[in-house]
C-alpha atoms as a PDB file:
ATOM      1  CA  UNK A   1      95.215  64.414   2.295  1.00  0.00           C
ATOM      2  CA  UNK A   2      93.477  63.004   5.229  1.00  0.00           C
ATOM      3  CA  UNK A   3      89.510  61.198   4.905  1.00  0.00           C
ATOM      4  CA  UNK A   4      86.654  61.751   6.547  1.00  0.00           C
ATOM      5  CA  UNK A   5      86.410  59.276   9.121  1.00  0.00           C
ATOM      6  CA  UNK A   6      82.967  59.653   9.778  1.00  0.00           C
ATOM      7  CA  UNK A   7      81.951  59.402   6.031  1.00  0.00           C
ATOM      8  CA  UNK A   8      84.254  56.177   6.422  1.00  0.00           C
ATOM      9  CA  UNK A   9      82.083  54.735   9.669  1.00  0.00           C
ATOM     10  CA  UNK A  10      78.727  55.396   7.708  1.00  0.00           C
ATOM     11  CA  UNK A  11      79.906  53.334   4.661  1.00  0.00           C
ATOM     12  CA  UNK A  12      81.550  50.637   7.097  1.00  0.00           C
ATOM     13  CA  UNK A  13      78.416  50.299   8.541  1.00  0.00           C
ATOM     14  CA  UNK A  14      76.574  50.105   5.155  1.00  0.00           C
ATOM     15  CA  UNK A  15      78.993  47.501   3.658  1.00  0.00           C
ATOM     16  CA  UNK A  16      80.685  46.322   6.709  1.00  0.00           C
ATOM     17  CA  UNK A  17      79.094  42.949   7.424  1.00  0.00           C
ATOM     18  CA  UNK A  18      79.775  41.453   3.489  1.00  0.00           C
ATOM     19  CA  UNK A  19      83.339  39.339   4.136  1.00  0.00           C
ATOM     20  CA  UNK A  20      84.033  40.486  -0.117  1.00  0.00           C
ATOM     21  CA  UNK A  21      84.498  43.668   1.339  1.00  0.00           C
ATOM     22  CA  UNK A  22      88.002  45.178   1.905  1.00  0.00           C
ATOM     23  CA  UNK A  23      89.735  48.859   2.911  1.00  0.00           C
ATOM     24  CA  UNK A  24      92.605  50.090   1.450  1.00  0.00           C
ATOM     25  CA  UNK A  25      94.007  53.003   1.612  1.00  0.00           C
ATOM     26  CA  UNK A  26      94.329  55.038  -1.906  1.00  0.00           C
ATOM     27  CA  UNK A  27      94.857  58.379  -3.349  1.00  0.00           C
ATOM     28  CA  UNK A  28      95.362  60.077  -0.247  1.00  0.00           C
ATOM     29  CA  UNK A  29      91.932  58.541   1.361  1.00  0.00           C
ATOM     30  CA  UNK A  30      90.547  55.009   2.165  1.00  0.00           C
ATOM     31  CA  UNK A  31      88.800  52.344  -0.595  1.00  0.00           C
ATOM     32  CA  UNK A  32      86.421  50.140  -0.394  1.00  0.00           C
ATOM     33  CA  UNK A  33      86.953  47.357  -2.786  1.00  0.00           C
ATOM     34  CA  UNK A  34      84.499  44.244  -3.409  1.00  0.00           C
ATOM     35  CA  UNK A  35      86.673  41.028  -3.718  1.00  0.00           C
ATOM     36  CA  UNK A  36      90.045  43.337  -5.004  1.00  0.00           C
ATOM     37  CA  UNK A  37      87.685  46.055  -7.089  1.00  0.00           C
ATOM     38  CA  UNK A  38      86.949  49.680  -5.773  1.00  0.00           C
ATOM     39  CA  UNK A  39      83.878  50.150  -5.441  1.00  0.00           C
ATOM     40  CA  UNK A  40      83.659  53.195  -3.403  1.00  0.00           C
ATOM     41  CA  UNK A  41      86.139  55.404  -1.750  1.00  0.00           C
ATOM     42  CA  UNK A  42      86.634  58.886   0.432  1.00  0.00           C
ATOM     43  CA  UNK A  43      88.805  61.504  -0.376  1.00  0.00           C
ATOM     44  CA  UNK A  44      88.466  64.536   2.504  1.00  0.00           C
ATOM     45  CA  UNK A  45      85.073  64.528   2.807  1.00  0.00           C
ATOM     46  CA  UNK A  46      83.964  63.625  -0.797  1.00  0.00           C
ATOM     47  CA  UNK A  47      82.767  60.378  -2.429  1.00  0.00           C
ATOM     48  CA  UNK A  48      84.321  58.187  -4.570  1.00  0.00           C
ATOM     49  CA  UNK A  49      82.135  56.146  -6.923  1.00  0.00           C
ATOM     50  CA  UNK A  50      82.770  53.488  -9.662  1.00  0.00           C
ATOM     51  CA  UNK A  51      79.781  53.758 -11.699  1.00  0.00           C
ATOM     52  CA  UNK A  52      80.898  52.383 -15.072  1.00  0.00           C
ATOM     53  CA  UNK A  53      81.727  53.732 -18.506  1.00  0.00           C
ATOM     54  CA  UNK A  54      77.848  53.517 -19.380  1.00  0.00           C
ATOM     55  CA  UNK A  55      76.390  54.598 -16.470  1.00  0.00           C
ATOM     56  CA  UNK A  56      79.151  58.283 -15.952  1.00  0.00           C
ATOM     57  CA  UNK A  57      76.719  60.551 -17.832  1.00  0.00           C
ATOM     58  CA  UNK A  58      73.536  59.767 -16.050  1.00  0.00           C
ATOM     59  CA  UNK A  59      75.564  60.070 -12.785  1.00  0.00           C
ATOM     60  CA  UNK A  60      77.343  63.140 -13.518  1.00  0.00           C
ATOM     61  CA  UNK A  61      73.478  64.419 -13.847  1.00  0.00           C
ATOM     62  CA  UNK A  62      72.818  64.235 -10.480  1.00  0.00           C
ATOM     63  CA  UNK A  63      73.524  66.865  -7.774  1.00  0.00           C
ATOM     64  CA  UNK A  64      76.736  67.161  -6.364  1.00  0.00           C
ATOM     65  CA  UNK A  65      78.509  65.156  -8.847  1.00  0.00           C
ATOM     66  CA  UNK A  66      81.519  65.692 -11.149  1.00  0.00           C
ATOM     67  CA  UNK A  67      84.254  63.609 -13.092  1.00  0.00           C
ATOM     68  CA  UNK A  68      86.783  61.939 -10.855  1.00  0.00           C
ATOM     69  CA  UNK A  69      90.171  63.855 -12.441  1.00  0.00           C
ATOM     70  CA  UNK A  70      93.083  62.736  -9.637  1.00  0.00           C
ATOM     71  CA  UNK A  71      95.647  62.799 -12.649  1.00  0.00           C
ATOM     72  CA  UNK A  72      94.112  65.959 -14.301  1.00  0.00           C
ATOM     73  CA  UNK A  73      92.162  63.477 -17.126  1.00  0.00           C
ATOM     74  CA  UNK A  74      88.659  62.519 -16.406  1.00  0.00           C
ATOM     75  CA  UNK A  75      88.192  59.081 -15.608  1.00  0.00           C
ATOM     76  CA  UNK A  76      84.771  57.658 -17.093  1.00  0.00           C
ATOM     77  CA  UNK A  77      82.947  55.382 -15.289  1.00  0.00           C
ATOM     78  CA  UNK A  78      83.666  57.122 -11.929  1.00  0.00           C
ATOM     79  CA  UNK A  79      81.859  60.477  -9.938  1.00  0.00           C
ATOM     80  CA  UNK A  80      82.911  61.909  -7.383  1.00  0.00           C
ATOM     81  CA  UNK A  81      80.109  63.034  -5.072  1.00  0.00           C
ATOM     82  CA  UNK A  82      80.408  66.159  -2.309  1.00  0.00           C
ATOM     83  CA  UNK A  83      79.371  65.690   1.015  1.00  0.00           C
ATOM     84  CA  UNK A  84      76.168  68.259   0.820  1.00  0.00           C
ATOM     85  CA  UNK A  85      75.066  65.533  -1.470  1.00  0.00           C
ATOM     86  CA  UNK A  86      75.770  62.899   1.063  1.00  0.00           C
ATOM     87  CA  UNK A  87      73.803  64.433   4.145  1.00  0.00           C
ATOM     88  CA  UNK A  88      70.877  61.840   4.593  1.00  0.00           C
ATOM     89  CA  UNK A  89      71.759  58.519   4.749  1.00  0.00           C
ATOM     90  CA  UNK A  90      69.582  57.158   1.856  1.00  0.00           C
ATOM     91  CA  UNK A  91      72.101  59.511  -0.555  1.00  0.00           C
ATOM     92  CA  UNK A  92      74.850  57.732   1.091  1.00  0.00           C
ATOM     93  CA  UNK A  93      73.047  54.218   0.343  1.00  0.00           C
ATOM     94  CA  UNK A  94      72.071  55.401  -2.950  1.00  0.00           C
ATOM     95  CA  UNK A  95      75.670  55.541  -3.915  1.00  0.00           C
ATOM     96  CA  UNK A  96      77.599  52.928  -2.110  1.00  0.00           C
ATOM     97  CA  UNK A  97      74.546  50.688  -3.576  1.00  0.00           C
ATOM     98  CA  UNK A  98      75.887  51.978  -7.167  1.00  0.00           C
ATOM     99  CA  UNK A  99      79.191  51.231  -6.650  1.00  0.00           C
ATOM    100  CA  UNK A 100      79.226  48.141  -5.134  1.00  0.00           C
ATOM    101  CA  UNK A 101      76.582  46.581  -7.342  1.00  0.00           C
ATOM    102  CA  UNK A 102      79.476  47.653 -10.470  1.00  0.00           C
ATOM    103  CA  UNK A 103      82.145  46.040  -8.514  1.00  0.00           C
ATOM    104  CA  UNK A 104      80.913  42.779  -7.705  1.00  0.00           C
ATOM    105  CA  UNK A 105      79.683  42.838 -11.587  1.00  0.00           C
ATOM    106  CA  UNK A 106      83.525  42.229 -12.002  1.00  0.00           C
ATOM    107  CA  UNK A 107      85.862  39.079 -11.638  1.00  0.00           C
ATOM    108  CA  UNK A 108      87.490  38.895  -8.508  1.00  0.00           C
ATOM    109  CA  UNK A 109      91.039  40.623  -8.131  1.00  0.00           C
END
């Protein structure tokens, strides 16, 4: 499955200049991890988010946003969000914010 690669420049450019950050590529798309944890990630042109096990239920309440199931069992603590949701560029903050801010909450990988 290819990535949006222009969903993949506007995160760069949000996370880009922090030397914790690294890309991977993952699940058919491209991760960004903080210091060897995803944080965020793309998948066609949908967002990956690591949220947290506490934090999934108030996620999956916002608009465009569902339970990341890549092995056909929801994964708590992640959303995935679709790109309507991602239009203006404080959305796309919004979330990459989120998921870094759990990510760098972790030890380093």
């Amino acid at each position: 499955m290819a990535y949006d690669e222009g969903l993949a420049e506007r995160i760069r450019a949000r996370l880009g200049a922090d030397p914790a950050i690294s890309e991977k590529r993952m699940f058919g798309g491209l991760a960004f991890l903080h210091e060897g944890n995803m944080a965020v990630g793309v998948i066609g042109d949908e967002l990956m988010v690591r949220v947290g096990p506490d934090a999934t239920d108030a996620a999956l309440a916002r608009p465009g946003t569902r339970a990341f199931d890549f092995t056909g069992r929801p994964m708590r603590g992640w959303v995935v969000v679709a790109a309507f949701a991602l239009s203006e560029d404080s959305d796309l903050h919004a979330w990459t914010d989120r998921g870094y801010a759990f990510a760098a909450g972790l030890p380093p990988r």
